[in-house]
C-alpha atoms as a PDB file:
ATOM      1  CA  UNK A   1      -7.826 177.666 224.000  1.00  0.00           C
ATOM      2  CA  UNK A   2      -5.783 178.437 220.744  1.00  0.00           C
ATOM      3  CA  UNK A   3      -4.830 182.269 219.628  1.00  0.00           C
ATOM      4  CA  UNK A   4      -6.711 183.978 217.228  1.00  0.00           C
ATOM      5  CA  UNK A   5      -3.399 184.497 215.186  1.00  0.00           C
ATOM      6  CA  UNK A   6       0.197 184.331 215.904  1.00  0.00           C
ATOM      7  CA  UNK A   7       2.507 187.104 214.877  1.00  0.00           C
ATOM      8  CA  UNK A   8       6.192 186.804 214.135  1.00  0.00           C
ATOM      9  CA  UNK A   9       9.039 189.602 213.797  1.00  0.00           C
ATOM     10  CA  UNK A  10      11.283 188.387 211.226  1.00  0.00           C
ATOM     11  CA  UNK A  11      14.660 189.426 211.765  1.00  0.00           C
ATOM     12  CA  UNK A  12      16.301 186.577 214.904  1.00  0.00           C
ATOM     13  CA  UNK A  13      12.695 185.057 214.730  1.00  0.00           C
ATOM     14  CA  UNK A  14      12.365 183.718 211.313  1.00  0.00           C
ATOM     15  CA  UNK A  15      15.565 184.315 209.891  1.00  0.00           C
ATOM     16  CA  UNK A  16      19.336 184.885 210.845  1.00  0.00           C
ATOM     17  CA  UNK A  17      20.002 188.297 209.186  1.00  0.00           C
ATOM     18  CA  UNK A  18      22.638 189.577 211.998  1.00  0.00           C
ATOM     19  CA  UNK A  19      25.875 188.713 209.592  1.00  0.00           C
ATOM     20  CA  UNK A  20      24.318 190.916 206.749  1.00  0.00           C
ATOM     21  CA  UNK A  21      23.093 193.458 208.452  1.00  0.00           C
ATOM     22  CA  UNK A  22      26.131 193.878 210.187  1.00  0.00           C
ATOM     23  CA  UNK A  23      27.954 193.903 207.173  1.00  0.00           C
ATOM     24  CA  UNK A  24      25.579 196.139 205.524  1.00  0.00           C
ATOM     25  CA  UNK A  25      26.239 198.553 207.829  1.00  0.00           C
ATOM     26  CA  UNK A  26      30.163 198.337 207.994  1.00  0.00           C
ATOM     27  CA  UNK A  27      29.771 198.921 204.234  1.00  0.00           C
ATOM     28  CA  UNK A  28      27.853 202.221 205.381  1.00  0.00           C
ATOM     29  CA  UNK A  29      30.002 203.809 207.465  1.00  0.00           C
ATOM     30  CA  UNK A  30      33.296 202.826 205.563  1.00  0.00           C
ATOM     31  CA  UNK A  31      31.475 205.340 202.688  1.00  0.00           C
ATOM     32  CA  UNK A  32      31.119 207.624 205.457  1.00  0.00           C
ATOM     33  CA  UNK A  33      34.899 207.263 206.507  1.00  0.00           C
ATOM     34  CA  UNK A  34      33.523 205.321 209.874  1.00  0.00           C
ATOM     35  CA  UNK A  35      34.549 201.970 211.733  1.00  0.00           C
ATOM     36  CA  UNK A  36      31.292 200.420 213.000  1.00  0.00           C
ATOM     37  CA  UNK A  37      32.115 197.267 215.453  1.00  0.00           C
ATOM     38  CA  UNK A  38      30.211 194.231 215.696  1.00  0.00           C
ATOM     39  CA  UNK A  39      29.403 194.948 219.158  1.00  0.00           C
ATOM     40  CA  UNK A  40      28.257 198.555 217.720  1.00  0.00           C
ATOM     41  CA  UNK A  41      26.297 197.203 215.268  1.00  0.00           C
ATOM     42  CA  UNK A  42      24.351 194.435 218.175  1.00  0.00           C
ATOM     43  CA  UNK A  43      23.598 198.025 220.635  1.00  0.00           C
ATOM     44  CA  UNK A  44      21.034 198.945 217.843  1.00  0.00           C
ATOM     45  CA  UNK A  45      20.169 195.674 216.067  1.00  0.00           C
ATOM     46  CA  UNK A  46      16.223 195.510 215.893  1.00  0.00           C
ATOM     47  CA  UNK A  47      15.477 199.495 215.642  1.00  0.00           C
ATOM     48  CA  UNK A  48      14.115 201.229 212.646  1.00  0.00           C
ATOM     49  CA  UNK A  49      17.301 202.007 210.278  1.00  0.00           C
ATOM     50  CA  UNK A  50      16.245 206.267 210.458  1.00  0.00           C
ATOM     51  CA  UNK A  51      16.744 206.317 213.829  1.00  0.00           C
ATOM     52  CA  UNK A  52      20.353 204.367 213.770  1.00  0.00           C
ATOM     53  CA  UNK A  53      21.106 206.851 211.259  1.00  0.00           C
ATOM     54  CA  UNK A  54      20.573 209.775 213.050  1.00  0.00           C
ATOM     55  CA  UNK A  55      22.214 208.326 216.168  1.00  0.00           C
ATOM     56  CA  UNK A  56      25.311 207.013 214.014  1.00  0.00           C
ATOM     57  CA  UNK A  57      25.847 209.773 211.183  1.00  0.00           C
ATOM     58  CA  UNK A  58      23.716 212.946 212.161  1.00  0.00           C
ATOM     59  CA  UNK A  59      20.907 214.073 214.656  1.00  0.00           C
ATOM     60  CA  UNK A  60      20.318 216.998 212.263  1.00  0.00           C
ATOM     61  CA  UNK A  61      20.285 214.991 208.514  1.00  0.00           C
ATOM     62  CA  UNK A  62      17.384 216.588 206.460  1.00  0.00           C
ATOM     63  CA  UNK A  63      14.981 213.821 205.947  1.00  0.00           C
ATOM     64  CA  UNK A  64      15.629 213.157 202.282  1.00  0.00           C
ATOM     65  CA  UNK A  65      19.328 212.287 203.405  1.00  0.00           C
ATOM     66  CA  UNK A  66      18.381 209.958 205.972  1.00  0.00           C
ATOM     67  CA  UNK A  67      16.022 207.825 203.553  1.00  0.00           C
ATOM     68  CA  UNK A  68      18.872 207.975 201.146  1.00  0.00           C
ATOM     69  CA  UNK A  69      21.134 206.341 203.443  1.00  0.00           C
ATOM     70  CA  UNK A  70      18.981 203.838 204.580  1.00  0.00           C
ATOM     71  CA  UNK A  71      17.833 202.757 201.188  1.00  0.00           C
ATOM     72  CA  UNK A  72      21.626 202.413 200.526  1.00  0.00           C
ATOM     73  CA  UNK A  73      21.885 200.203 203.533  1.00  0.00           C
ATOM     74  CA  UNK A  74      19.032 198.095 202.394  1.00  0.00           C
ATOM     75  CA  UNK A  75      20.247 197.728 199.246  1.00  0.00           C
ATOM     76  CA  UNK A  76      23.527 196.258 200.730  1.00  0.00           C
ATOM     77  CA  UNK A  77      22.091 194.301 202.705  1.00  0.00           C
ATOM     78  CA  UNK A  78      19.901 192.682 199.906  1.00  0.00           C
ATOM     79  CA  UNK A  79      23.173 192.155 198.028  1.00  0.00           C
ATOM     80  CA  UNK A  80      24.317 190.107 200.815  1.00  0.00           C
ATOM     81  CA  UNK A  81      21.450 188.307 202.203  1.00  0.00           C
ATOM     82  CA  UNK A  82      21.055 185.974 199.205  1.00  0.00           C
ATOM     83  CA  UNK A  83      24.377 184.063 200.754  1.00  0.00           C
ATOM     84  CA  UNK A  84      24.234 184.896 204.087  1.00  0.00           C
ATOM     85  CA  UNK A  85      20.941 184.933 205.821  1.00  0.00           C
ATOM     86  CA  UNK A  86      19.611 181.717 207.056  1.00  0.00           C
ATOM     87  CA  UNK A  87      16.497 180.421 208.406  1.00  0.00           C
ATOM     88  CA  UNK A  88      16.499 180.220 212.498  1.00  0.00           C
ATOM     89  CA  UNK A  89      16.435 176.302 213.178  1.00  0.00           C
ATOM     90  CA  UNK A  90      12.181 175.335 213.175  1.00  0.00           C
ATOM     91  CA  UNK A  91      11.270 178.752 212.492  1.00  0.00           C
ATOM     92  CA  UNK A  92       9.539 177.116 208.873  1.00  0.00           C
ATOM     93  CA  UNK A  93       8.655 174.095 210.318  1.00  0.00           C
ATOM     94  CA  UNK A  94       6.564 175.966 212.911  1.00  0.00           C
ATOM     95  CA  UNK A  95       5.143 178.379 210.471  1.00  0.00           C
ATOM     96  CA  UNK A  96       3.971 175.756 208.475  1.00  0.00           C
ATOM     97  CA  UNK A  97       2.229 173.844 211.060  1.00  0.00           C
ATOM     98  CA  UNK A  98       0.590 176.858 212.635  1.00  0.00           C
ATOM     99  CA  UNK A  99      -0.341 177.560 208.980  1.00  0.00           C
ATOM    100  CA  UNK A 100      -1.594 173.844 208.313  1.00  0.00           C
ATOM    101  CA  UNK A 101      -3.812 174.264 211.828  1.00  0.00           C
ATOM    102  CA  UNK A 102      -5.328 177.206 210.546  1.00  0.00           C
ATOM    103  CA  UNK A 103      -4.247 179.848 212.700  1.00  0.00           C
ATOM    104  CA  UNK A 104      -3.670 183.478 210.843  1.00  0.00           C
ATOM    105  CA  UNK A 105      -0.463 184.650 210.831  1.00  0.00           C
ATOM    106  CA  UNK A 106       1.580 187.698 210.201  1.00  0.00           C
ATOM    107  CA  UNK A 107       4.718 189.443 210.183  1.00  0.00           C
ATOM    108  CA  UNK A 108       5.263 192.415 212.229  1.00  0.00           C
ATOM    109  CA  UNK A 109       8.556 193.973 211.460  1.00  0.00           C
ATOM    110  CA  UNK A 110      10.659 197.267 211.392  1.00  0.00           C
ATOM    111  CA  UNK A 111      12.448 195.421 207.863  1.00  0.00           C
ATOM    112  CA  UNK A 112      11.146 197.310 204.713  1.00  0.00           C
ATOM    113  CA  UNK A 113       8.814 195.240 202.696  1.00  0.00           C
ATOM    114  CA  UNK A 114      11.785 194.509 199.672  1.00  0.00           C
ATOM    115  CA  UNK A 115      13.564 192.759 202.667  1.00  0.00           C
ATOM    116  CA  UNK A 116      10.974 190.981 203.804  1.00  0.00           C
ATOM    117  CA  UNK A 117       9.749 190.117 200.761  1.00  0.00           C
ATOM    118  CA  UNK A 118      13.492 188.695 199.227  1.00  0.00           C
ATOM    119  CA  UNK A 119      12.991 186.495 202.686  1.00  0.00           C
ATOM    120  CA  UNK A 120       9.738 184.845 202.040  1.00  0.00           C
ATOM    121  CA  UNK A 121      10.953 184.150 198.202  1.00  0.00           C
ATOM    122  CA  UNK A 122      14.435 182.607 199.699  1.00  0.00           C
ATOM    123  CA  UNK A 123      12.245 180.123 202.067  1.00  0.00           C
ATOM    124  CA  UNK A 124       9.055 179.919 200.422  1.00  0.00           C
ATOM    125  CA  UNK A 125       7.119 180.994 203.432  1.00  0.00           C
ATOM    126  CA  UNK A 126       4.780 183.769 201.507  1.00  0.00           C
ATOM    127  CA  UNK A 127       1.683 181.794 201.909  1.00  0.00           C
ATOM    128  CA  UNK A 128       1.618 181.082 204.788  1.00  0.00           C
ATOM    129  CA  UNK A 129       1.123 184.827 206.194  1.00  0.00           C
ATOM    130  CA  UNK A 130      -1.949 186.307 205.466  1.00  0.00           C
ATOM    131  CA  UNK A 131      -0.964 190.168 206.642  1.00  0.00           C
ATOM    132  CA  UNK A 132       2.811 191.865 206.616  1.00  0.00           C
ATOM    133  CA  UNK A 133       3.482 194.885 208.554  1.00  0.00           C
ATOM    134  CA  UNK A 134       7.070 196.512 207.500  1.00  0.00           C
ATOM    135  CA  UNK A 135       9.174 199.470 209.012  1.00  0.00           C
ATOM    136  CA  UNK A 136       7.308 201.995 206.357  1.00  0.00           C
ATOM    137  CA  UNK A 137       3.869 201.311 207.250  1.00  0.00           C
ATOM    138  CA  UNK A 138       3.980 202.759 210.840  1.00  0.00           C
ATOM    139  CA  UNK A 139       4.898 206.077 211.800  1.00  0.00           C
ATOM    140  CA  UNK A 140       6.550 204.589 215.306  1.00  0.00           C
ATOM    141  CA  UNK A 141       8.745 201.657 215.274  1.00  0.00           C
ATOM    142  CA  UNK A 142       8.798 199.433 218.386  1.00  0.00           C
ATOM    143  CA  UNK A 143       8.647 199.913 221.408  1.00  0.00           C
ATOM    144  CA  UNK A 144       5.511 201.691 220.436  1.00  0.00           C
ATOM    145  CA  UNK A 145       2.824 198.936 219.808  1.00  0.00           C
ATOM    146  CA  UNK A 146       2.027 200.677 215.883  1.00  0.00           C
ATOM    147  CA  UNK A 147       3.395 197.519 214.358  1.00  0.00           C
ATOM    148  CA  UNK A 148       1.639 194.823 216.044  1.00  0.00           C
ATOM    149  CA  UNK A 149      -1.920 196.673 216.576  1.00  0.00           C
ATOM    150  CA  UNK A 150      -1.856 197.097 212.825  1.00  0.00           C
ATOM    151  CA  UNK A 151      -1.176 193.504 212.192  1.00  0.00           C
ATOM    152  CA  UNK A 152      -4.050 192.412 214.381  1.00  0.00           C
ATOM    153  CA  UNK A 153      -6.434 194.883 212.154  1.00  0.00           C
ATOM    154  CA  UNK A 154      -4.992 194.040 208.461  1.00  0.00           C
ATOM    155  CA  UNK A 155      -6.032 190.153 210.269  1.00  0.00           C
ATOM    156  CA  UNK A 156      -9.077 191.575 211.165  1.00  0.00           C
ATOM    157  CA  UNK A 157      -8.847 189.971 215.241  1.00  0.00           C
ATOM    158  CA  UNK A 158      -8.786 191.469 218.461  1.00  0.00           C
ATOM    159  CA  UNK A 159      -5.123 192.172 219.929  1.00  0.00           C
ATOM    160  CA  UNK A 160      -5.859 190.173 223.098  1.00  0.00           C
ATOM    161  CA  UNK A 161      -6.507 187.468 220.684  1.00  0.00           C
ATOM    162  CA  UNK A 162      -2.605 187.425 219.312  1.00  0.00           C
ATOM    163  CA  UNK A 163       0.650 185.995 220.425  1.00  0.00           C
ATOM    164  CA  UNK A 164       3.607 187.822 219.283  1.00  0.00           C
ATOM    165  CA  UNK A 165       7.271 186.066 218.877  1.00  0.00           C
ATOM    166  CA  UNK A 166       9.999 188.659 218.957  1.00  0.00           C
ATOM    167  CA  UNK A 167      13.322 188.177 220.291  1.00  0.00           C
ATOM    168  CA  UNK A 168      14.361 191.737 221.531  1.00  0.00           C
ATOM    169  CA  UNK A 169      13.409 193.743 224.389  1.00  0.00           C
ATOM    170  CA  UNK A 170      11.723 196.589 222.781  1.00  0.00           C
ATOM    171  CA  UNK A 171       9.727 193.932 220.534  1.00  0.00           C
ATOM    172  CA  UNK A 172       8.404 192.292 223.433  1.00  0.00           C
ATOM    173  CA  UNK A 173       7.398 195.999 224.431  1.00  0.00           C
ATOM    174  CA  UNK A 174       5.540 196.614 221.578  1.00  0.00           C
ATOM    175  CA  UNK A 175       3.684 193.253 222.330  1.00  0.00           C
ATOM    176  CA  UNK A 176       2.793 194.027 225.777  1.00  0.00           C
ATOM    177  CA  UNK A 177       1.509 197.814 225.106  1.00  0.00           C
ATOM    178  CA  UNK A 178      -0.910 196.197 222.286  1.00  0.00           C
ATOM    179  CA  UNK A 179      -2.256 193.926 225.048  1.00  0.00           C
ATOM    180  CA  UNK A 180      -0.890 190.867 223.207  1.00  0.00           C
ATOM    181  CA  UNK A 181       0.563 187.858 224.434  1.00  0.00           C
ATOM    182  CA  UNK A 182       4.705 188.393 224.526  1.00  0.00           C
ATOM    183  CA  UNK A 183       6.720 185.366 223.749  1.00  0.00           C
ATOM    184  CA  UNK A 184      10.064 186.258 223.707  1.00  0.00           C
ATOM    185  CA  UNK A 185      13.072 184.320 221.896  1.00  0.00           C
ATOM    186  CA  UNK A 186      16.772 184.601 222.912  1.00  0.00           C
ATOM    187  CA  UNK A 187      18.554 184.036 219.721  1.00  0.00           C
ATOM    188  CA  UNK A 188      19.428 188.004 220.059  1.00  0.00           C
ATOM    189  CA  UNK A 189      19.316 188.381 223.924  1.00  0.00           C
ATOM    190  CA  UNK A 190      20.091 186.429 226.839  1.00  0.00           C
ATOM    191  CA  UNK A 191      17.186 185.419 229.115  1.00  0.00           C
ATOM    192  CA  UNK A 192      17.517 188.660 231.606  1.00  0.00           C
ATOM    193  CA  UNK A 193      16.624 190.895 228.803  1.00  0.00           C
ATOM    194  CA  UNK A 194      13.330 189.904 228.627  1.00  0.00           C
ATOM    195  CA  UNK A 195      11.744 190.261 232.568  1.00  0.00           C
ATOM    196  CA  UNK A 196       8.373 191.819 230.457  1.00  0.00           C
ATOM    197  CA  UNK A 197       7.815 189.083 228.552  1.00  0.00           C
ATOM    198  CA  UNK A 198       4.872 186.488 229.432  1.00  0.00           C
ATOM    199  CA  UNK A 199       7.029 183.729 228.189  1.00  0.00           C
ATOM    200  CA  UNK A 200      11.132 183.180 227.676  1.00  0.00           C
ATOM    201  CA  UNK A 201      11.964 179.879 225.114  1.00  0.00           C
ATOM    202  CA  UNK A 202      15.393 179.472 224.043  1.00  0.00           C
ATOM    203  CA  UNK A 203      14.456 177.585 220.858  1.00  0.00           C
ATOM    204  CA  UNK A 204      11.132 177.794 218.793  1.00  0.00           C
ATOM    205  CA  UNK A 205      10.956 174.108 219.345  1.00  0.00           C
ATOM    206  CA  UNK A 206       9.546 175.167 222.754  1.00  0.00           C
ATOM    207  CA  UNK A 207       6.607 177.104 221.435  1.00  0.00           C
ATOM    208  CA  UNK A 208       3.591 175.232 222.224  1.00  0.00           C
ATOM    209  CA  UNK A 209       0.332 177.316 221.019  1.00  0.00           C
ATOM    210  CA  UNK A 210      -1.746 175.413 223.148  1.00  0.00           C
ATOM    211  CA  UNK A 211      -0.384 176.106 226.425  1.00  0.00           C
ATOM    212  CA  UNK A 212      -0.152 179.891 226.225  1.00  0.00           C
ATOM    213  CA  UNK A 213      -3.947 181.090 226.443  1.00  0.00           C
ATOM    214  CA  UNK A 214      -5.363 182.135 228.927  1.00  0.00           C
ATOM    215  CA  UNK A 215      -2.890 184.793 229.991  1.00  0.00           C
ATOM    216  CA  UNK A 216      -2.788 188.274 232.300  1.00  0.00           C
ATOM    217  CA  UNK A 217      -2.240 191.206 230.031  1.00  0.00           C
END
């Protein structure tokens, strides 16, 4: 029994962003007089950038500020990724299998769409995904299933019909509120991290489509 689509995040799923984004966000905070660490930078890596913001630089940052910032951060981070981001080892040989099979697929990401989009150009993987879900077209970003139940729509299948490869805990979250199948991936996280998932691989080489269905919501 195959899925009716598969559904990747993109950032430590797809592609290896961490390097830019961390150093997209050093840039950040040096403009803001600020030291952000590595290890900083991993406590939040995977959240919507508003909400770092307002943890990092200001709880009380009119709106207009905080998308300001954050479109600054993007914009340094699209300076960088051109050089640094990389493609997590299979993660386009898989896509274009499940593609070549058949199976929809889509992205489901808290990434704005430029990001996303500069990705897909870099590997020439825009085909291959018939629906993208980015960080502006939800209201909630993960753990709140928005994301993922609006992928399954724009695919037009049922959300019990979807597996969903994230590789942090608050992905795999979102997965398992939508009533989806939760793969998780540990390029980000080690194993423990992810006790909610339905299934733990440590290399996309592991995911098998076939084996996965049926499975206990």
């Amino acid at each position: 029994m195959l899925p009716q689509a598969v559904i990747f995040d993109m950032d430590g799923v797809i592609v290896d962003t961490a390097d830019a984004h961390c150093a997209s966000w050093q840039q950040l905070g040096r403009e803001f007089g600020m030291t952000i660490t590595r290890e900083e930078f991993l406590t939040t890596f995977g959240r919507p950038s508003d909400e770092i913001i307002r943890q990092r630089f200001g709880a009380d940052l009119p709106d207009l500020e905080v998308r300001r910032l954050a479109d600054r951060k993007e914009a340094c981070f699209r300076e960088l990724a051109r050089d640094q981001v990389k493609l997590i080892p299979y993660a386009d040989t898989l896509i274009k299998s499940l593609f070549a099979s058949g199976i929809p697929l889509a992205i489901g990401s808290s990434a704005p769409k430029k990001n996303i989009e500069l990705t897909l150009e870099l590997f020439d993987l825009g085909k291959c995904f018939r629906a993208i879900v980015h960080g502006h077209d939800v209201a909630r970003g993960k753990p709140d299933p928005q994301v993922f139940l609006l992928a399954a729509e724009r695919l037009g299948v049922e959300p019990k019909g979807c597996v969903v490869i994230e590789d942090a805990p608050a992905g795999i979250a979102a997965a398992r509120s939508a009533g989806m199948l939760a793969v998780a991936l540990t390029t980000s996280h080690p194993a423990t991290a992810f006790n909610a998932a339905h299934h733990v691989i440590d290399s996309l080489t592991a995911f098998h489509v076939e084996q996965l269905f049926p499975f206990d919501a």
